[in-house]
Protein backbone atom coordinates (compact mmCIF):
# COMPACT_ATOMS: atom_id res chain seq x y z
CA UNK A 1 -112.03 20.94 -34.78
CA UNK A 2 -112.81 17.41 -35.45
CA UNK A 3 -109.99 15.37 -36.91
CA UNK A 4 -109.19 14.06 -40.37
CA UNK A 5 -111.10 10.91 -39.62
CA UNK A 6 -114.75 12.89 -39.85
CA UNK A 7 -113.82 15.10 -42.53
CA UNK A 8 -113.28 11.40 -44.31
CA UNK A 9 -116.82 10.40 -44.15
CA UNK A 10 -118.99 11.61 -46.91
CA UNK A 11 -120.95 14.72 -46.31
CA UNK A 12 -124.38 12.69 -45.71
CA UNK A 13 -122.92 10.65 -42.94
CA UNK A 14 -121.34 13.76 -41.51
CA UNK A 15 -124.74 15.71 -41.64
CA UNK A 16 -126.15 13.27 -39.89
CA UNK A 17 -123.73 12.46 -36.87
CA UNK A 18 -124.38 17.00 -36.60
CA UNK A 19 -128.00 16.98 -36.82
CA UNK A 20 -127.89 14.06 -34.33
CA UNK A 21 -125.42 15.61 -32.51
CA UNK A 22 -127.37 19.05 -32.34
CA UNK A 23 -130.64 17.20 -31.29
CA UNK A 24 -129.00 15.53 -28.27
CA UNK A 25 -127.31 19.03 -27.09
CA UNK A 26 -130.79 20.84 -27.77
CA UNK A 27 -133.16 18.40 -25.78
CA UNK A 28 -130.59 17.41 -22.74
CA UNK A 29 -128.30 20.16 -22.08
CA UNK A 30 -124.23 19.92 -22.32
CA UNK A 31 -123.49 18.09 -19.18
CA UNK A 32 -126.67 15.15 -20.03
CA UNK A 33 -126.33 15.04 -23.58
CA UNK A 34 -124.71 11.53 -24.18
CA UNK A 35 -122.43 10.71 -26.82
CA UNK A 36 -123.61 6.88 -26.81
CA UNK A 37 -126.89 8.33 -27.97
CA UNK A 38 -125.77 10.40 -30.70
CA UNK A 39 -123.76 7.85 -32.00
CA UNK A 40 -126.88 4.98 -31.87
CA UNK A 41 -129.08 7.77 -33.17
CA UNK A 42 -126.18 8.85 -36.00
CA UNK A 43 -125.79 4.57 -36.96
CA UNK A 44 -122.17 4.88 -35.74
CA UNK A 45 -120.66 3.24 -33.54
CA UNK A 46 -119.63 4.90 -30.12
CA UNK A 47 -116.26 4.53 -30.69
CA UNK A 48 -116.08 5.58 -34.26
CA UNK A 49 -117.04 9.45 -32.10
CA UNK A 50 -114.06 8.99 -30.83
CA UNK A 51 -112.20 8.62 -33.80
CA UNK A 52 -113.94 11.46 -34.97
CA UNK A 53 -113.92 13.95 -32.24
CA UNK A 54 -111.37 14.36 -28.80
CA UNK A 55 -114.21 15.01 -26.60
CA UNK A 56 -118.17 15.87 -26.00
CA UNK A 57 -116.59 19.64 -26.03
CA UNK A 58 -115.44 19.85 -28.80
CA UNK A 59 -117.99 17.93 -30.49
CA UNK A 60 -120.74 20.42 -29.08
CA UNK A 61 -118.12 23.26 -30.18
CA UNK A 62 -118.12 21.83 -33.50
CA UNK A 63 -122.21 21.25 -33.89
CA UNK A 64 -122.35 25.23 -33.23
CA UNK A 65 -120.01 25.87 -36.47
CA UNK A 66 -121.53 23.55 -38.35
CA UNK A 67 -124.93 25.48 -37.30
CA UNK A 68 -124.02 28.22 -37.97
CA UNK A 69 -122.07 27.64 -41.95
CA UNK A 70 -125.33 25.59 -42.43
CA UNK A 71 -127.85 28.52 -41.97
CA UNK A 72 -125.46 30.96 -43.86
CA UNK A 73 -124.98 28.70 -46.59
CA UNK A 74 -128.74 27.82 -46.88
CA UNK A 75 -129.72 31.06 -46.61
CA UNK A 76 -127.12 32.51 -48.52
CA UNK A 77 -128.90 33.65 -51.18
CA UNK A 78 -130.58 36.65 -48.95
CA UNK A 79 -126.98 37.50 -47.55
CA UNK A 80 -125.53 38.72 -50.88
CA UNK A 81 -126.28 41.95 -52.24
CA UNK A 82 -127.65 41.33 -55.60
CA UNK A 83 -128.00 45.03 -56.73
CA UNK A 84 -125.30 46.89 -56.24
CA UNK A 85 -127.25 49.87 -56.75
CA UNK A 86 -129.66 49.42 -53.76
CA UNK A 87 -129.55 51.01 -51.14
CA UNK A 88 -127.88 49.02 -48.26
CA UNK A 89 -130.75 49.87 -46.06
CA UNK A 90 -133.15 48.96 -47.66
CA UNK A 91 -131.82 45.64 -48.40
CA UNK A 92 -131.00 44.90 -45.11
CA UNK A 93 -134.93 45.35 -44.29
CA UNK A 94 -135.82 43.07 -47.47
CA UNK A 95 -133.21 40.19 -46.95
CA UNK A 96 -134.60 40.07 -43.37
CA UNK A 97 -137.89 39.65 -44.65
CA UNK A 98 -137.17 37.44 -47.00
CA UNK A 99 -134.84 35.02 -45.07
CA UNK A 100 -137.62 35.11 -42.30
CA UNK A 101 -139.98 32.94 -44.04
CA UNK A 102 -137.81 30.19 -44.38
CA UNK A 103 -135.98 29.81 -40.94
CA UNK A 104 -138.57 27.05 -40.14
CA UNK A 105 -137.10 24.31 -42.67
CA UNK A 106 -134.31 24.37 -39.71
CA UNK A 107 -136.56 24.84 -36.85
CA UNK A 108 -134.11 22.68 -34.57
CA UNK A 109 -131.05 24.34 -35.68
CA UNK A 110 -131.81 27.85 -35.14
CA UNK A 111 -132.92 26.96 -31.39
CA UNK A 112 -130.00 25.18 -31.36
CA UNK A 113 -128.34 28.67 -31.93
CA UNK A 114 -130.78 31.01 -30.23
CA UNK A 115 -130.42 28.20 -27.10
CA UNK A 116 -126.30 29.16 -27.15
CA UNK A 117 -126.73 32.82 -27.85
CA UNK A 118 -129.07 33.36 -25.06
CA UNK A 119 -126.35 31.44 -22.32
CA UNK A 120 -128.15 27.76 -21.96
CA UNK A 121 -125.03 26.13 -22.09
CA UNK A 122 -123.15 29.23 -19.81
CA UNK A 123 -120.33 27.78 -18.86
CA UNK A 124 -119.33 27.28 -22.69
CA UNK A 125 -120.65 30.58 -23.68
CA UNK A 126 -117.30 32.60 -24.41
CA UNK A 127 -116.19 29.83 -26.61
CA UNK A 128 -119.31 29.52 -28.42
CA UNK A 129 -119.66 33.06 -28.93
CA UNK A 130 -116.24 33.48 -30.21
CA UNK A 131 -117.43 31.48 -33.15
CA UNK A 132 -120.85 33.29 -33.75
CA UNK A 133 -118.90 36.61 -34.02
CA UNK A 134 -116.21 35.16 -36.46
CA UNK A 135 -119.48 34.43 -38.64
CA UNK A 136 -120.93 37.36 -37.58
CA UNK A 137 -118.27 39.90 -38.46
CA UNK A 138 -117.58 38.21 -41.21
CA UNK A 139 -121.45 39.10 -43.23
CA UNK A 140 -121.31 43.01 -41.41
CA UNK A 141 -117.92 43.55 -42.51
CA UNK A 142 -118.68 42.64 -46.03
CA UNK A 143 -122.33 44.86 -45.87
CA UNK A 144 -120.20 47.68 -44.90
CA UNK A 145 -117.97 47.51 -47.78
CA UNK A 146 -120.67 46.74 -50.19
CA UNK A 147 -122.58 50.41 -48.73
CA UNK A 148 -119.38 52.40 -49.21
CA UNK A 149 -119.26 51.08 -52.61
CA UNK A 150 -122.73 51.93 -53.90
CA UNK A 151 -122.66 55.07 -51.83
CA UNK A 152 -125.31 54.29 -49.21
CA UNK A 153 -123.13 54.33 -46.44
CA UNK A 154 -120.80 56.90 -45.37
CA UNK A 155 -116.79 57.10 -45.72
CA UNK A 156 -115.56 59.44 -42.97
CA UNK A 157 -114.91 56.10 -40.66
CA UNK A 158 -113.20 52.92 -40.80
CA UNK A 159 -115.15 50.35 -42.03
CA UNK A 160 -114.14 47.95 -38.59
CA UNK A 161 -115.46 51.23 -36.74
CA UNK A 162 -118.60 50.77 -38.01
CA UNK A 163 -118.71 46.82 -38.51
CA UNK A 164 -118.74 46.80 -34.51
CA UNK A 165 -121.25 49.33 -34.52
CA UNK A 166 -123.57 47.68 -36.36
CA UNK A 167 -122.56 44.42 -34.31
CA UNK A 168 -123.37 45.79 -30.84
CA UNK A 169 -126.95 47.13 -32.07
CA UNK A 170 -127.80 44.31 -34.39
CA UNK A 171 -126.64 42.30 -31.36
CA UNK A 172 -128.55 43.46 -28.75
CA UNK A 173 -131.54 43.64 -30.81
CA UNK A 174 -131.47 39.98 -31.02
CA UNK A 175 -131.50 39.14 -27.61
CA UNK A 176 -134.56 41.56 -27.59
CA UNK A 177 -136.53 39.24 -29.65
CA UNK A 178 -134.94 35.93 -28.41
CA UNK A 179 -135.89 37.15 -24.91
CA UNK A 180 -139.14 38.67 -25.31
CA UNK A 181 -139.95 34.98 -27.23
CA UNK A 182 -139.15 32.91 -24.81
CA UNK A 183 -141.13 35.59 -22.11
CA UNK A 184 -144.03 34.65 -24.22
CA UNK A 185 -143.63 30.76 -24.03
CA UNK A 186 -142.70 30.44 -27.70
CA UNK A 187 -138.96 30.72 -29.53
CA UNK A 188 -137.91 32.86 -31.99
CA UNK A 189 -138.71 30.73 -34.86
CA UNK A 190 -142.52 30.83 -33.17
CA UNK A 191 -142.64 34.47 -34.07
CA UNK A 192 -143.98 35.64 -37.66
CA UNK A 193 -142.36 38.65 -39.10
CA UNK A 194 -145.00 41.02 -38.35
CA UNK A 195 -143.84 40.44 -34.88
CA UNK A 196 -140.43 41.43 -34.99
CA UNK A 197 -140.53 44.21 -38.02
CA UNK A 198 -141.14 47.01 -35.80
CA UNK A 199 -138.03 45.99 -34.19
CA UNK A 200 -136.17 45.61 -37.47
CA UNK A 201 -137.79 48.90 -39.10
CA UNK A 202 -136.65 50.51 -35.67
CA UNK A 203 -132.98 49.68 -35.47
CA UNK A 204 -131.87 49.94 -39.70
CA UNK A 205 -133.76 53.71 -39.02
CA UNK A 206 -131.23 53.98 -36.52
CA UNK A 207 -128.14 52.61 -38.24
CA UNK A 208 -129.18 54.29 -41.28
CA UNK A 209 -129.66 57.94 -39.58
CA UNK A 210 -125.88 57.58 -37.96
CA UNK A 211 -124.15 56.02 -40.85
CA UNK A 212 -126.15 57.02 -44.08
CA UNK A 213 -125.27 59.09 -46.33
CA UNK A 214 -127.24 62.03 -46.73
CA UNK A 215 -128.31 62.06 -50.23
């Protein structure tokens, strides 16, 4: 975690030393990325990074949570269940839908993401992906709960059970797309949703015909 000293600047200077931060990691890998740069291209002084953050570790650490809280925060809106009557399935096909259209207005972000999920920076990967799951388990855990409540998912098993369940497929699903992207040339963001709905359609069939409810 950064120290006190960055959580002391105002939230515009902070955004800016991330996005900065995230642009440097995105175009030059960990081991090139320069900190001098990110702090000339943040209007900081190197030193002041210092002050701010131990090392370039953590500060790339860092840039991944901040990613990550930024895209759920932005998109927050289509990762709360505004009907508590719908069916959870059916939501989870709509909120993808919806949330797709806008993942452009943070085009370098979610490579940023989709760069660290797919191993570009491998030798930080089981760091990095300890905080995508902690995000990650976070939303599913709270789905789950919100499906047992309105009756659209079943009761028999614990909801952690089937929070992992849904994290292994949703998971692997992912790295489908990313993959099958970057195959083509493009990144995820490239992709329109007609591209990937098939996948979507394919894998909430399956999550909904093992842990639906049957009426």
């Amino acid at each position: 975690m950064p120290k006190d000293t960055f959580f002391n600047l105002n939230e515009e200077k902070q955004e800016k030393i991330m996005r900065t931060a995230v642009s440097e990691f995105s175009n030059n890998g960990f081991e090139n990325a320069n900190i001098g740069n990110i702090a000339k291209n943040a209007s900081v002084a190197k030193g002041s990074m210092y002050q701010y953050f131990e090392n370039k570790k953590e500060l790339f650490l860092f840039s991944l949570q901040w990613s990550l809280e930024l895209v759920m925060n932005k998109y927050g809106k289509y990762l709360v269940l505004a009907d508590d009557n719908i069916n959870i399935f059916d939501y989870l096909y709509q909120s993808s839908k919806d949330m797709w259209s806008q993942i452009n207005d943070e085009r370098e972000v979610i490579i940023f993401i989709q760069d660290v999920f797919l191993g570009k920076y491998n030798h930080l990967t089981n760091e990095s992906m300890k905080y995508m799951m902690k995000v990650s388990d976070e939303y599913i855990l709270k789905i789950v709960q919100d499906g047992k409540r309105n009756g659209s998912i079943r009761t028999d098993i614990e909801d952690e059970i089937i929070a992992l369940f849904i994290t292994g497929v949703s998971m692997k699903i992912k790295e489908r797309m990313m993959n099958r992207a970057r195959e083509a040339g493009e990144d995820i963001v490239d992709e329109g949703f007609e591209v990937i709905e098939k996948d979507i359609k394919s894998m909430i069939e399956l999550l909904k015909n093992g842990l639906g409810t049957k009426s």
